[in-house]
Every structure is written in structure tokens, then in C-alpha cells.
Protein backbone atom coordinates (compact mmCIF):
# COMPACT_ATOMS: atom_id res chain seq x y z
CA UNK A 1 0.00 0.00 0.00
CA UNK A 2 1.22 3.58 -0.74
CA UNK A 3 1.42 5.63 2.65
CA UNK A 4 -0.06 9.27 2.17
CA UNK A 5 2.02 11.63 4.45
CA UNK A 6 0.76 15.11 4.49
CA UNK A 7 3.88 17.47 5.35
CA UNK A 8 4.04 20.99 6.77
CA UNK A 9 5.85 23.11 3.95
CA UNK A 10 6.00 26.17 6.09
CA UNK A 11 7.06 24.51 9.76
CA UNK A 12 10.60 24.90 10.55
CA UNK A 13 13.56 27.59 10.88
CA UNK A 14 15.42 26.62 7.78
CA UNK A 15 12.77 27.50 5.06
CA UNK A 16 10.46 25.69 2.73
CA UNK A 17 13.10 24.94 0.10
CA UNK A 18 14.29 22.55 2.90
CA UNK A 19 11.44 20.73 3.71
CA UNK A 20 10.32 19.91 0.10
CA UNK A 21 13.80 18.75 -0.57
CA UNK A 22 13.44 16.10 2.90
CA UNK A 23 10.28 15.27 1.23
CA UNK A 24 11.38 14.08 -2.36
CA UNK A 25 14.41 12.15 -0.63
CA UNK A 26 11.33 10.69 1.48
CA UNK A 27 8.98 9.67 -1.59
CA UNK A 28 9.31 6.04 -2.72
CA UNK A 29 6.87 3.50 -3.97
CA UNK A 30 5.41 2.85 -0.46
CA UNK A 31 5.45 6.11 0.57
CA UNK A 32 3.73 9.59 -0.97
CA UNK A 33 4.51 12.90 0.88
CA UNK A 34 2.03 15.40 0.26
CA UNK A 35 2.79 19.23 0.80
CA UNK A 36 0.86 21.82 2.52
CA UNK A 37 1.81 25.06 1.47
CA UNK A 38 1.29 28.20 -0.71
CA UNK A 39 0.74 28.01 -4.47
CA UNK A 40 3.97 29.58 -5.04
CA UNK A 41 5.77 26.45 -4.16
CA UNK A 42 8.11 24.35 -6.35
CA UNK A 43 6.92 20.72 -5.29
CA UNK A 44 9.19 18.69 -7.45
CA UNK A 45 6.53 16.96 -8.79
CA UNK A 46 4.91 16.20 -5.57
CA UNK A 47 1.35 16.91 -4.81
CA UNK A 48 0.24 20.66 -2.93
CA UNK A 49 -2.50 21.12 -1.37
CA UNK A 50 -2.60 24.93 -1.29
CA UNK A 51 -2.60 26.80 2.54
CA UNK A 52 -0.98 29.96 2.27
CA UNK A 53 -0.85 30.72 5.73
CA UNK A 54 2.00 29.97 8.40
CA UNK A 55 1.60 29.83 12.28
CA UNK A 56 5.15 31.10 13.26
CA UNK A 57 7.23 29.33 16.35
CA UNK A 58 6.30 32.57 18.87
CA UNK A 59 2.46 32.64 18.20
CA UNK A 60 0.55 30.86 21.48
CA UNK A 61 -0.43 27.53 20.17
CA UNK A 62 -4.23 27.67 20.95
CA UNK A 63 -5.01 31.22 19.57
CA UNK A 64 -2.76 30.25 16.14
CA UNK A 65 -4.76 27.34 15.70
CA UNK A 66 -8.08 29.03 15.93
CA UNK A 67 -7.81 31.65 14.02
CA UNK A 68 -5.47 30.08 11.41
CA UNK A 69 -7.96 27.27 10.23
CA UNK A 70 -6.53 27.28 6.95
CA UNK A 71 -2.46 27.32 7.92
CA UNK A 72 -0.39 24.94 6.76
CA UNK A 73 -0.09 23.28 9.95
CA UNK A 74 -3.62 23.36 10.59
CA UNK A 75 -4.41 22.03 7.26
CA UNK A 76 -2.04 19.10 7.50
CA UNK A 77 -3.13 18.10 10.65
CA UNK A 78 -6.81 17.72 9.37
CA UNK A 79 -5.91 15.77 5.96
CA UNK A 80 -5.14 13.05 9.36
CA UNK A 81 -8.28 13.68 10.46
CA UNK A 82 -10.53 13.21 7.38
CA UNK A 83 -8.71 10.31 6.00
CA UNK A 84 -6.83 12.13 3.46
CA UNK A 85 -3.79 11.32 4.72
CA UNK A 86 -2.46 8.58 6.98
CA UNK A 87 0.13 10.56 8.95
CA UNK A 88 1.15 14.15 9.24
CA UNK A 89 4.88 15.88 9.86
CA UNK A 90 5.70 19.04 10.76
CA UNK A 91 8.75 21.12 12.20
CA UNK A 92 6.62 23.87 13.03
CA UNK A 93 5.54 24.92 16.16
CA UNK A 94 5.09 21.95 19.04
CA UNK A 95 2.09 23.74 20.76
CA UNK A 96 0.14 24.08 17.69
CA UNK A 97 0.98 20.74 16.41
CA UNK A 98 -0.53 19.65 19.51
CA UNK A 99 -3.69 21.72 19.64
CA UNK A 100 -4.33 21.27 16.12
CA UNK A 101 -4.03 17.44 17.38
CA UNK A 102 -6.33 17.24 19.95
CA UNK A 103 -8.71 19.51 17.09
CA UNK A 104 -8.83 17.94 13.97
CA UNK A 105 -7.14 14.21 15.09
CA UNK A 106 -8.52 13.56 18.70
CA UNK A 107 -7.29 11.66 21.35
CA UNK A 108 -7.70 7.76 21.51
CA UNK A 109 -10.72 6.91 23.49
CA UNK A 110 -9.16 6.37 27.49
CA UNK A 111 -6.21 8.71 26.64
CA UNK A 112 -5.95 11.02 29.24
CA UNK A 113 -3.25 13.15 27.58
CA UNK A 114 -1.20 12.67 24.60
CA UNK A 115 2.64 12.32 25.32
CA UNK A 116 5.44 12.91 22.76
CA UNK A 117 8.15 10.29 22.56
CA UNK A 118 11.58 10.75 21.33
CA UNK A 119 14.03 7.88 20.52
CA UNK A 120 17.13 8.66 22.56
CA UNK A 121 20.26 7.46 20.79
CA UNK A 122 22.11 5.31 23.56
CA UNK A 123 25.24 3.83 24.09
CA UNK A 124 23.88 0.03 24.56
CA UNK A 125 20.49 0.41 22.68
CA UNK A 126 18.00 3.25 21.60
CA UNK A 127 15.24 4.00 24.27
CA UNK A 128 12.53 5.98 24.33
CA UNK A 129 11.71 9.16 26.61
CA UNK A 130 7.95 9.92 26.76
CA UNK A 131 7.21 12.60 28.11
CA UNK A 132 9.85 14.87 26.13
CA UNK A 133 7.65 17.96 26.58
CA UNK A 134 3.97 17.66 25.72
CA UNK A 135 2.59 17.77 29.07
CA UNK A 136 4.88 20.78 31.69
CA UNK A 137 2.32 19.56 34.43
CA UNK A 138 1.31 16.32 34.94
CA UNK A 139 -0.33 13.82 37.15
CA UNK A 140 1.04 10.42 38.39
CA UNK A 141 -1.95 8.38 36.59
CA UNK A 142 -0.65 10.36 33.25
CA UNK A 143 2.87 9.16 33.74
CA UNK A 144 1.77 5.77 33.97
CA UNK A 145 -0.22 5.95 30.69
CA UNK A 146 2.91 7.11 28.95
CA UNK A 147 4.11 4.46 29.79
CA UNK A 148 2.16 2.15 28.55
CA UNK A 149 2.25 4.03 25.39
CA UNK A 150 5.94 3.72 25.35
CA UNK A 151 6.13 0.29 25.67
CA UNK A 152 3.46 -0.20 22.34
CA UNK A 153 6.09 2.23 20.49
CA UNK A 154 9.50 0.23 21.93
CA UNK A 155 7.77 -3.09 20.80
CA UNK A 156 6.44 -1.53 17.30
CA UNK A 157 8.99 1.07 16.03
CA UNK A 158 12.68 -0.19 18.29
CA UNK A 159 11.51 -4.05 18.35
CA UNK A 160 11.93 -4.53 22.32
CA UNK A 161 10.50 -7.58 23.44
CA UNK A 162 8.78 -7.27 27.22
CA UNK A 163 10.09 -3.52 27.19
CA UNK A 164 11.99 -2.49 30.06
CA UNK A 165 10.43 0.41 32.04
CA UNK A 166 11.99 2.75 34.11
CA UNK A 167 10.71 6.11 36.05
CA UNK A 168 12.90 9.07 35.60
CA UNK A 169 13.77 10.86 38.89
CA UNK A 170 16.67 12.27 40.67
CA UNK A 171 18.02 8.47 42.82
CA UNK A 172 17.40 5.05 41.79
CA UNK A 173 15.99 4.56 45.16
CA UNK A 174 12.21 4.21 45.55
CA UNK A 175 12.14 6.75 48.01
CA UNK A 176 13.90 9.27 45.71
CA UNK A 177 12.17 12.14 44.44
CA UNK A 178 8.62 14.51 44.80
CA UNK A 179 5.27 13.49 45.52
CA UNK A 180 5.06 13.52 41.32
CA UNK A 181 7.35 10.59 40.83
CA UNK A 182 6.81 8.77 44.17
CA UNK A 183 3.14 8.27 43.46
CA UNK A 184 3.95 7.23 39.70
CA UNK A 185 6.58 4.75 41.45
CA UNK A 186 4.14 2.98 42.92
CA UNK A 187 1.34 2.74 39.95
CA UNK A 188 4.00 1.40 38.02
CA UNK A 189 4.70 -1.04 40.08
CA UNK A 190 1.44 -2.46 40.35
CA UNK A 191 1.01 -1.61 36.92
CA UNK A 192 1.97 -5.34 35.16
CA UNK A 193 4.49 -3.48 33.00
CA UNK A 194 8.38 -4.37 33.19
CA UNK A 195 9.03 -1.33 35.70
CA UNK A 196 12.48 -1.79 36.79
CA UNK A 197 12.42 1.26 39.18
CA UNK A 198 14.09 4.73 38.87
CA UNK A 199 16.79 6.11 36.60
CA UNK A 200 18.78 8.85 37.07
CA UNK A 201 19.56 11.28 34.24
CA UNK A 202 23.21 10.37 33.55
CA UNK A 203 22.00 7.14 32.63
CA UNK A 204 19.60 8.24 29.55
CA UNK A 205 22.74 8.07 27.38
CA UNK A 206 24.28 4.50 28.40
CA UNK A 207 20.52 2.67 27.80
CA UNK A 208 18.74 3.32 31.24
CA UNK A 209 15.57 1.59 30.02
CA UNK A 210 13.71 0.79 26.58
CA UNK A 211 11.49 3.15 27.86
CA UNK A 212 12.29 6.04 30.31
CA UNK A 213 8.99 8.13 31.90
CA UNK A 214 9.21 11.56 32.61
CA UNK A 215 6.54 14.54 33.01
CA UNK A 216 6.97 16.99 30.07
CA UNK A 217 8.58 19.40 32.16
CA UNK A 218 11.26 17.19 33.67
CA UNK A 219 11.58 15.05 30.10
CA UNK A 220 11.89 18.42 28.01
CA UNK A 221 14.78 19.17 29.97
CA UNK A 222 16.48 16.35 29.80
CA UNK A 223 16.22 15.67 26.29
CA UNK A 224 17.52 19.31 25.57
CA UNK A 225 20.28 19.40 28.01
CA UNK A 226 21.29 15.94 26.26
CA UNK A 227 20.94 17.76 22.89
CA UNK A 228 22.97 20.59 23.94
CA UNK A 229 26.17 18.33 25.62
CA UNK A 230 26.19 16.38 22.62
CA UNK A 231 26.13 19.14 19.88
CA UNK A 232 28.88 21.06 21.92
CA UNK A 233 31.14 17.93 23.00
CA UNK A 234 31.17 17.35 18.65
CA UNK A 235 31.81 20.33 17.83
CA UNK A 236 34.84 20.72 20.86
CA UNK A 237 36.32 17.22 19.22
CA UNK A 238 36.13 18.77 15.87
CA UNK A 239 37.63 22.19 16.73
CA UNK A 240 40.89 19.96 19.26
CA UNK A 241 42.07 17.75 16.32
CA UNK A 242 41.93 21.03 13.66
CA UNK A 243 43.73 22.84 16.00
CA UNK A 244 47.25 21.11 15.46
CA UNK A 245 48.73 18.96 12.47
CA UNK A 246 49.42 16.38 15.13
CA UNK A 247 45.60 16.57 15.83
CA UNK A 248 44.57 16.52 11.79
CA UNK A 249 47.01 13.18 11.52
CA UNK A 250 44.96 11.45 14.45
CA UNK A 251 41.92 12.98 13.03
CA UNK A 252 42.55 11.24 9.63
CA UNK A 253 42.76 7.71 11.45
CA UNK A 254 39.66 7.95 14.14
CA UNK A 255 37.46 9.44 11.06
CA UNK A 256 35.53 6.05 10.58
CA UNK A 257 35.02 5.68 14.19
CA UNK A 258 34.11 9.70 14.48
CA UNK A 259 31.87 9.34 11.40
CA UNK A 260 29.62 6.55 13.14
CA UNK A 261 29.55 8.76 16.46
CA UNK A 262 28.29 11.77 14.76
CA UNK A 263 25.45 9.55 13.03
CA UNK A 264 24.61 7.39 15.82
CA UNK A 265 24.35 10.55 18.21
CA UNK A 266 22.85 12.55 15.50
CA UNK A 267 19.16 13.89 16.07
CA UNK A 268 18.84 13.23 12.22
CA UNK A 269 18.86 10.17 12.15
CA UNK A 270 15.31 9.34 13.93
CA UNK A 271 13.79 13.08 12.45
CA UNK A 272 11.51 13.68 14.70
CA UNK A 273 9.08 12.55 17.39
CA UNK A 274 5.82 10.77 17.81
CA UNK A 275 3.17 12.73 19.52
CA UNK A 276 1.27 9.27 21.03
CA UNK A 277 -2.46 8.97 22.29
CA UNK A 278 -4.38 10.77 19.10
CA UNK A 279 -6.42 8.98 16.67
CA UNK A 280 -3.98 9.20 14.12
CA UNK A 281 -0.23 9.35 13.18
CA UNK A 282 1.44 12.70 14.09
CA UNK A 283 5.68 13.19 13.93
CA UNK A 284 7.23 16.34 15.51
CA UNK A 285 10.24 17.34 13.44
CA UNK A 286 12.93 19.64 15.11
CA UNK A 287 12.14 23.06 14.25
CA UNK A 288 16.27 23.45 12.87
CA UNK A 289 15.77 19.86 10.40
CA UNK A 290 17.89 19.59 7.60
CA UNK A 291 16.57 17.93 4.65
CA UNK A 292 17.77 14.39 5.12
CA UNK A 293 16.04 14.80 9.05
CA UNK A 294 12.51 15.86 7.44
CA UNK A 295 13.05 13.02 5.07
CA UNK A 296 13.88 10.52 8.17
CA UNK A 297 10.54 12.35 9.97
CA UNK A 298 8.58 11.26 6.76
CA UNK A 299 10.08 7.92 6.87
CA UNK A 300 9.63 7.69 10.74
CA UNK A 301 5.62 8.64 10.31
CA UNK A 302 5.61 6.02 7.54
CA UNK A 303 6.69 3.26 9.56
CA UNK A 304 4.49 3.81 12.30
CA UNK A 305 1.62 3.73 10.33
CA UNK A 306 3.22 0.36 8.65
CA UNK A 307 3.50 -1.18 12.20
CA UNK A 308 0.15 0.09 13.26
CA UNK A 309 1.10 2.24 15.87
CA UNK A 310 -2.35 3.78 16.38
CA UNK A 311 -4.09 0.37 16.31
CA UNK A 312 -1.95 -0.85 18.95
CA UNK A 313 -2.36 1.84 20.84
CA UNK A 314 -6.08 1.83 21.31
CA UNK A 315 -5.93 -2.45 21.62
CA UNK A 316 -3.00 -2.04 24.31
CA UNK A 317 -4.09 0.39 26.54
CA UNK A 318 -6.07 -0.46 29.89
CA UNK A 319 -9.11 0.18 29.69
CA UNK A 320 -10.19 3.78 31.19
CA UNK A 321 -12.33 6.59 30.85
CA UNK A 322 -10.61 9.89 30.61
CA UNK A 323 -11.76 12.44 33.33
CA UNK A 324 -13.26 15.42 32.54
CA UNK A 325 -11.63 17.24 34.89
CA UNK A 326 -8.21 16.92 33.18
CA UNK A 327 -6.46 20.28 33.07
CA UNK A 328 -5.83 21.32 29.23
CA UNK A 329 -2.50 20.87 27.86
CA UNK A 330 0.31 22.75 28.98
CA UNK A 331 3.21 22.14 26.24
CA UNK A 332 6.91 22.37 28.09
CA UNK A 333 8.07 22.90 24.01
């Protein structure tokens, strides 16, 4: 089957010529990216469906959405909800994307609140950290729905077998950490998942867990400040071996070895993010994606639509009615 993919044209810092190039890289026989943007676009021979306007990466997410019906972002979003598109991608702006979610898309019935995962590129294996920054205030029955949701995506998208579970806090001691994460400590542990307790944040990197649980807030931070120490500690190798010819002659011989650092440490290579618990496939890009990222977001969106993501979601969640009473979405993004 051909995989529709309906991509934001106007959603990211780097401009649109960007994003259509990440989408022809993307397009294949089994997959069809579709752009939403204005008429003025070159599409490469891909398909446009024409929406002029853009909700920029300052605008609150709520108001944007509202009284942009007809953005780009918007737009894209819906195609997901009407059928005319199985997935959507965008590197616009994360509050919008998830507003124009819970809008056009809808949550899963039982889903209390949607949760973005990231794939964190590990030393040992790849993990996932839900929440990475959906969700700045959360409650301890949300955490443990994330992670339930990140066990469905280990299985489906990083092939983990009984995923491994662990609660993200500040000592791998049970009684470690605020009334947030000691209350989520012990529904997970009654929860019939694979919780193996608490990690600590210096462990994200070595493979603390297939799946690592965090509130937005807490996750967000993590996930940036692990960003951050990895773009600069590159970029301080790169910089130490130019600096001398003794350095360039080392340089030449570690290059294969530096090569598959850079790419397995690279945010590139997953693209983007899943934004879990909505009735259909939706895939954060980083606002900054290159070309070959938005084409790995594309590809990303694609094979959780292939592996059924959504299906699994709604067959593998306990069953629950969400509470009215849930506070609205607070994006830490």
C-alpha cells in the first residue's frame, strides 16, 4: 500500500526549500509525501494542497490554531483527520501541532493526555523518553499511561520484546524524588508493565531503560540538556584535532570511528518525534531539520503507520475513561 504523508511546507527555521527537498528524498513506492503550502511552491513533482498561511514558532499555540484554520499546519493536521492522509509531519511549532491534534485528530478513546516520545540514541540500545515535553504539568496516573504508550512504540517502532520500564527521577531509590514521581513509582509497580524502578539522568545516554517516563517538564529538559552536551562535546572534538597537524594526523585515522559517532548521536537520524495517544499518526520534526532529518521524519511517520502504531495503541491500553476534569494541555516545548 502507498502511505499518504501530508507534510508541513511552512514549519521549521530553515525554510520551505528545505522541507520539500526532505520530502522528495522521502517519496518512494510505499510512501507519498504530500505538501501543505502556498501556491507559489516548487513541489518537485509532488502533490500541494494549497494553505498559504503559516503559524510562526512565537504565536501561542491555541489562539494560532483558531484563528489560522486554513495554515499549513492546521491544514495538515486535518488531511489526518478526514482520511486524506495517513500521517502528518511538521517542524513547526510543538504547541500548535498539539492543539491542532487534539482539534482535527482527537485523542484515543481512554487517553488522558497525549505524550510525545523521542528515541534517545544510547550507548547500549535506543530508548525511548515519553514525556519529552507535551505535558509541563502532569499527574502520576498520566505518567503511567505514557508508559504504557511507550512500551506499544518500543515493541512496534525499536523491536523490544517485554520492554523495560523505568521512572525518571533524581536516585534510583524508591524513596527518591517529589510526591510527582513517588506516586507514579508505585502505579508502576502495580502496573503489570516491566518497571524496573528509577533512573537517574546520567543514565539516559548509556541505555537506562527501553522506555524512560518523565513529566513533560522534567523530560523536556532532559532531552535538551542531552541535545545541547552532545552538539557542543562534537563540535569541541572537531575544533581539538583542527587545531594542530598532530591533531589533523589522528583525526585522519579515528574518522571512521568519528563518522559513526556523529550519526549514531545525530538527532537526524530518527527526524523527529511521535506525539502518542491521538487517533492518528502525528511526527514532531525539530524546528532546525535539515533535509535528510525531514526526510527521516517522513520515513519515521511512515513506519508507524506500517507497524500500526495507532491500532496498537487503542488495543494495548487499559481500559479507562478519561476524566473530565483533566487540566488542558500545557506544552513544556
Amino acid at each position: 500500500m502507498t502511505i499518504r504523508v501530508a507534510v508541513d511546507a511552512l514549519g521549521g527555521e530553515r525554510g520551505r526549500a528545505g522541507i520539500v527537498a526532505g520530502a522528495v528524498a522521502a517519496r518512494s513506492e510505499t510512501i507519498e509525501p504530500v505538501l501543505y503550502g502556498p501556491k507559489s511552491l516548487d513541489p518537485h513533482g509532488l502533490e500541494v494542497v494549497e494553505a498559504a498561511e503559516m503559524i510562526g514558532m512565537h504565536e501561542k499555540p491555541a489562539d494560532a490554531v483558531r484563528s489560522k484554520p486554513d495554515s499549513s499546519l492546521v491544514a495538515a493536521c486535518r488531511a489526518v483527520g478526514t482520511g486524506d492522509a495517513d500521517a502528518v509531519v511538521s517542524g513547526g511549532n510543538t504547541g500548535a501541532m498539539l492543539a491542532a491534534g487534539l482539534l482535527h485528530i482527537r485523542r484515543l478513546p481512554g487517553v488522558l493526555r497525549p505524550a510525545i516520545a523521542v528515541v534517545i540514541p544510547a550507548r547500549n540500545r535506543a530508548s525511548v523518553l515519553i514525556d519529552s515535553g507535551a505535558n509541563a504539568d502532569a499527574r502520576a496516573e498520566h505518567l503511567l499511561q505514557f508508559a504504557h504508550m511507550g512500551s506499544v512504540f518500543a515493541e512496534e517502532i525499536l523491536g523490544a520484546r517485554r520492554p523495560e520500564v523505568r521512572l525518571l527521577s533524581i536516585g534510583e531509590e524508591p524513596e527518591k524524588g517529589n510526591e510527582l514521581t513517588l506516586e507514579a513509582h508505585r502505579l508502576l509497580a502495580g502496573s503489570g508493565l516491566n518497571f524496573l524502578g528509577n533512573a537517574e539522568a546520567r543514565e539516559l545516554l548509556r541505555g537506562a531503560a527501553d522506555v524512560v517516563v518523565a513529566d513533560g517538564f522534567t523530560g523536556n529538559v532532559a532531552l535538551k540538556l542531552l541535545e545541547g552536551t552532545i552538539k557542543e562535546l562534537l563540535d569541541a572534538l572537531r575544533e581539538e584535532i583542527a587545531a594542530t597537524p598532530r591533531g589533523k594526523l589522528g583525526g585522519l585515522l579515528i574518522r571512521p570511528a568519528a563518522r559513526r559517532l556523529r550519526t549514531r548521536l545525530d538527532p537526524d537520524t530518527y527526524g523527529g518525534a511521535y506525539l502518542l495517544g491521538l487517533r492518528g499518526l502525528s511526527v514532531i520534526a525539530h524546528g532546525n531539520s535539515t533535509a535528510s532529518a525531514i526526510a527521516n521524519a517522513i520515513r519515521l511517520a511512515a513506519r508507524g503507520v506500517e507497524h500500526r502504531v495507532v491500532e496498537r495503541l487503542g488495543e494495548g491500553l487499559p481500559d479507562r475513561v478519561a476524566s473530565p476534569s483533566s487540566p488542558t494541555l500545557n506544552p513544556a516545548k
